[in-house]
C-alpha atoms as a PDB file:
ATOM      1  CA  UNK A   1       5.232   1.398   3.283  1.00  0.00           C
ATOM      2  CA  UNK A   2       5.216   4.935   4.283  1.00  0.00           C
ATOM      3  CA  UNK A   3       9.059   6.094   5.274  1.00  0.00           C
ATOM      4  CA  UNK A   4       9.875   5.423   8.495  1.00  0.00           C
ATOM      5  CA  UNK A   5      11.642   8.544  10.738  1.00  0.00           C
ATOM      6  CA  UNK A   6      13.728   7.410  13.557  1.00  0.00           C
ATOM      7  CA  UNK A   7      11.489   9.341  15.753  1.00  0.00           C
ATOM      8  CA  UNK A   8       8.443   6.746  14.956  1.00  0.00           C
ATOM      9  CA  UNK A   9      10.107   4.240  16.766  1.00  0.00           C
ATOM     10  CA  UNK A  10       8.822   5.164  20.255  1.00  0.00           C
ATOM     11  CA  UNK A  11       7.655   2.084  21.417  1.00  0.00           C
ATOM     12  CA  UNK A  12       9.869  -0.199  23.476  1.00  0.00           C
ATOM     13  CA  UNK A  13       8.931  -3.408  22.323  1.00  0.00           C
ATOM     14  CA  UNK A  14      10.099  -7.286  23.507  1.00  0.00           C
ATOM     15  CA  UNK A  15      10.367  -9.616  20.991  1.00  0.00           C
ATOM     16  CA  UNK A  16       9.723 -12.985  22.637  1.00  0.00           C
ATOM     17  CA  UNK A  17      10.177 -16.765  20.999  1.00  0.00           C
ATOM     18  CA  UNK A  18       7.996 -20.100  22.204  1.00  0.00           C
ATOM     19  CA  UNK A  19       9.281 -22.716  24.209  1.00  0.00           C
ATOM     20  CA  UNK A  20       7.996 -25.930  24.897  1.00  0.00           C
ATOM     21  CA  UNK A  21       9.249 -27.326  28.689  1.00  0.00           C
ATOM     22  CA  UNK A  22       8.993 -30.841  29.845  1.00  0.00           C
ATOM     23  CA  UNK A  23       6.245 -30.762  32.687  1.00  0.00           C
ATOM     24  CA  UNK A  24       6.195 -33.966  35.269  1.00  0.00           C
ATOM     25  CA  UNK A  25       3.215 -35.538  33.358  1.00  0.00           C
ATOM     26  CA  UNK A  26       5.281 -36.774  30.494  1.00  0.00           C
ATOM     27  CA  UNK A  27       3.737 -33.293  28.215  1.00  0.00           C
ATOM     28  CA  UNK A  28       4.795 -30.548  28.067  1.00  0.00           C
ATOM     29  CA  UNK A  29       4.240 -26.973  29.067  1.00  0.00           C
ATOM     30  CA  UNK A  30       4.302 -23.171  26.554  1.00  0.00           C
ATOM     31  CA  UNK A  31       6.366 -20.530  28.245  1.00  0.00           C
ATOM     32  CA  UNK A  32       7.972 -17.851  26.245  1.00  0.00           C
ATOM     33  CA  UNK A  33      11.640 -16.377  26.513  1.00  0.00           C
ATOM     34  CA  UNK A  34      13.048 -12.909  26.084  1.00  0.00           C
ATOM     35  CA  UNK A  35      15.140 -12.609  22.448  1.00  0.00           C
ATOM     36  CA  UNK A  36      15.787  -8.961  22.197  1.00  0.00           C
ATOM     37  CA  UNK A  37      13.990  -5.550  22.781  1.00  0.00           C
ATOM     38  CA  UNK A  38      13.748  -3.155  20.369  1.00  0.00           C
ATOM     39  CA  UNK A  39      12.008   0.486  19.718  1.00  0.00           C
ATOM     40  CA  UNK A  40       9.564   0.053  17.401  1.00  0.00           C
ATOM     41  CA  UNK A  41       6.563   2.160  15.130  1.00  0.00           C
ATOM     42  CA  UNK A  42       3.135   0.567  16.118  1.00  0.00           C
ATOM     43  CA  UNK A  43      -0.026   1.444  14.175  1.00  0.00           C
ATOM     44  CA  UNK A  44      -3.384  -0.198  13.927  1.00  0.00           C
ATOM     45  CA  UNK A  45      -4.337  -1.215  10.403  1.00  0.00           C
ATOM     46  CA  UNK A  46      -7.602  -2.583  10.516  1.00  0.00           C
ATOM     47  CA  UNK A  47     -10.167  -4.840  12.164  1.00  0.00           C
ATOM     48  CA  UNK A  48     -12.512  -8.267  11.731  1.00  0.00           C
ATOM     49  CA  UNK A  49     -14.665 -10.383  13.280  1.00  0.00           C
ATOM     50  CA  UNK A  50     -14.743 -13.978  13.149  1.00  0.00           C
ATOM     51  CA  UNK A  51     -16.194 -16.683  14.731  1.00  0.00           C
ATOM     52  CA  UNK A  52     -14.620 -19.192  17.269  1.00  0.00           C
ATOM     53  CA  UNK A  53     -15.920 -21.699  18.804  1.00  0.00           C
ATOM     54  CA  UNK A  54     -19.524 -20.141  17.902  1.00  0.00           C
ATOM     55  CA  UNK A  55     -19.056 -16.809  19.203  1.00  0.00           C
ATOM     56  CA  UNK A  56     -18.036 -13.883  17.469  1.00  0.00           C
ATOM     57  CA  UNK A  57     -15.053 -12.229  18.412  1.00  0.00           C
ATOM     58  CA  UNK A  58     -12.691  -9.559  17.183  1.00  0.00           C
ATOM     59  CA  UNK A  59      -9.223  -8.573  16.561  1.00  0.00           C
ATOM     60  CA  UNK A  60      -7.605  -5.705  15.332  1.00  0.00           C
ATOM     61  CA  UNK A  61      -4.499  -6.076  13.232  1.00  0.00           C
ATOM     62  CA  UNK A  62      -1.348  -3.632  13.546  1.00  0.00           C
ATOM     63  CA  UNK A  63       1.567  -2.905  11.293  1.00  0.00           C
ATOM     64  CA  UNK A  64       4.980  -3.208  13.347  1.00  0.00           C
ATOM     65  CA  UNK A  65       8.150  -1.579  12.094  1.00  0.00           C
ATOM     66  CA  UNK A  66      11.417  -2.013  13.273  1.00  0.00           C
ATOM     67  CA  UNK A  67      15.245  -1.329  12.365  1.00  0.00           C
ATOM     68  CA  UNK A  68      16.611  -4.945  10.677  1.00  0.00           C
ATOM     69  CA  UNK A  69      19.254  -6.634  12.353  1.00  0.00           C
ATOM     70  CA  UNK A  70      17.919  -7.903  15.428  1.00  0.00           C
ATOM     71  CA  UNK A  71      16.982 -11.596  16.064  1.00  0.00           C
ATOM     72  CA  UNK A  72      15.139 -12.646  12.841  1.00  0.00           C
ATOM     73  CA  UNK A  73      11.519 -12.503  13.739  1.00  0.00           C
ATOM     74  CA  UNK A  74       9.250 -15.468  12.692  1.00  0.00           C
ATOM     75  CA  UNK A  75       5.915 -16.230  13.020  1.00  0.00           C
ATOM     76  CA  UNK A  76       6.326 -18.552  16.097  1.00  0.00           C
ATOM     77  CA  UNK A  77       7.330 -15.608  17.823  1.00  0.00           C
ATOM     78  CA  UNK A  78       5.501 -12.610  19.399  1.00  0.00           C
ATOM     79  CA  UNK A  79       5.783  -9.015  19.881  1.00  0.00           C
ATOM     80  CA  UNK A  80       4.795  -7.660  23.712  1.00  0.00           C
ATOM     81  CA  UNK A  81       4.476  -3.866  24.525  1.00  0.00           C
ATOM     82  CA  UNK A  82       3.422  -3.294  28.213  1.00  0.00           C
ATOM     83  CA  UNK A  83       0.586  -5.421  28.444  1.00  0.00           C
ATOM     84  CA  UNK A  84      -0.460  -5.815  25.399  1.00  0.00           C
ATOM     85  CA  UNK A  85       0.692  -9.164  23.211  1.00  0.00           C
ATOM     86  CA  UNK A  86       0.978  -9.158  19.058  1.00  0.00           C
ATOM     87  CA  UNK A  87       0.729 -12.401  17.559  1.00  0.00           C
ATOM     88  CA  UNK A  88       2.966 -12.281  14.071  1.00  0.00           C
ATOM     89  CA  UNK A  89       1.218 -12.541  11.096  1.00  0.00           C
ATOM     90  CA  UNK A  90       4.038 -11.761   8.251  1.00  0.00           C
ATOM     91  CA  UNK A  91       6.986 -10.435   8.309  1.00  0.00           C
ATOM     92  CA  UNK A  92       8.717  -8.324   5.355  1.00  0.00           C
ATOM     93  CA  UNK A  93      11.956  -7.214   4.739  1.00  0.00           C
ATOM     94  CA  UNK A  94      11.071  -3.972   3.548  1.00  0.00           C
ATOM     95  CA  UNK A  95      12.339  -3.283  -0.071  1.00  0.00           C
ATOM     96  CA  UNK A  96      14.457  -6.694  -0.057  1.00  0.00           C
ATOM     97  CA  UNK A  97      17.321  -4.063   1.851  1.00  0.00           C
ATOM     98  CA  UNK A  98      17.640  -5.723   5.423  1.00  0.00           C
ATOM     99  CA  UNK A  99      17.277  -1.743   6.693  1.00  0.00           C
ATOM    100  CA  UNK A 100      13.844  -2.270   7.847  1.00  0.00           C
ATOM    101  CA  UNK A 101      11.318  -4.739   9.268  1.00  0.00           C
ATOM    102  CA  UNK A 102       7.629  -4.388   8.432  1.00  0.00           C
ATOM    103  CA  UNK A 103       5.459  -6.836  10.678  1.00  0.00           C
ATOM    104  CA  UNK A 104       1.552  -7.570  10.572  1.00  0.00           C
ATOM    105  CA  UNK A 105       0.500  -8.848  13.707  1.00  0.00           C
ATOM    106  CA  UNK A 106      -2.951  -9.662  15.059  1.00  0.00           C
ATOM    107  CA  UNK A 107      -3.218  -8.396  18.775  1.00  0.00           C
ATOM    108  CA  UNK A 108      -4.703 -11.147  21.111  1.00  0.00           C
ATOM    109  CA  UNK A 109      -4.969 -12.181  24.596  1.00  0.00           C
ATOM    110  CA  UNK A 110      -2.533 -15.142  24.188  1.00  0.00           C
END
């Protein structure tokens, strides 16, 4: 990881965890809920293509850095900035330190 300045962190992020709600049909229904927000670095570090459901489609991967000691993220949870939604890939504790918070995430249209 390239060192992170405090001035990288310019991007207001929401860090956001899954819930699953009862709905009236006996199932249940996804909504997410608000855990913290956070400034955060956010740089694109790649791109594929895949194919679902027989079409091709792409993503583009970012890496996600943040200041440790927030809500632990996991990767049933998901980073939002503006519109834009990051689905967590991994999540390292940079240098085993709990000082900073590298995250892959794979930005979709969840």
């Amino acid at each position: 990881m390239t060192e992170v300045r405090i001035g990288d962190l310019r991007h207001r992020v929401r860090i956001e965890a899954r819930q699953r709600l009862p709905d009236d049909g006996g199932g249940a229904r996804e909504t997410w809920s608000l855990l913290d927000e956070v400034w955060a670095a956010i740089e694109p570090a790649g791109g594929a293509e895949r194919v679902d459901a027989d079409q091709l489609s792409g993503g583009v991967t970012h890496l996600i850095r943040m200041r440790a000691g927030g809500p632990a993220v996991q990767l049933d949870m998901r980073i939002v900035w503006g519109g834009r939604k990051f689905e967590i890939r991994s999540v390292i504790d940079v240098g085993e330190r709990k000082q900073w918070t590298e995250i892959s995430a794979e930005e979709r249209e969840l």
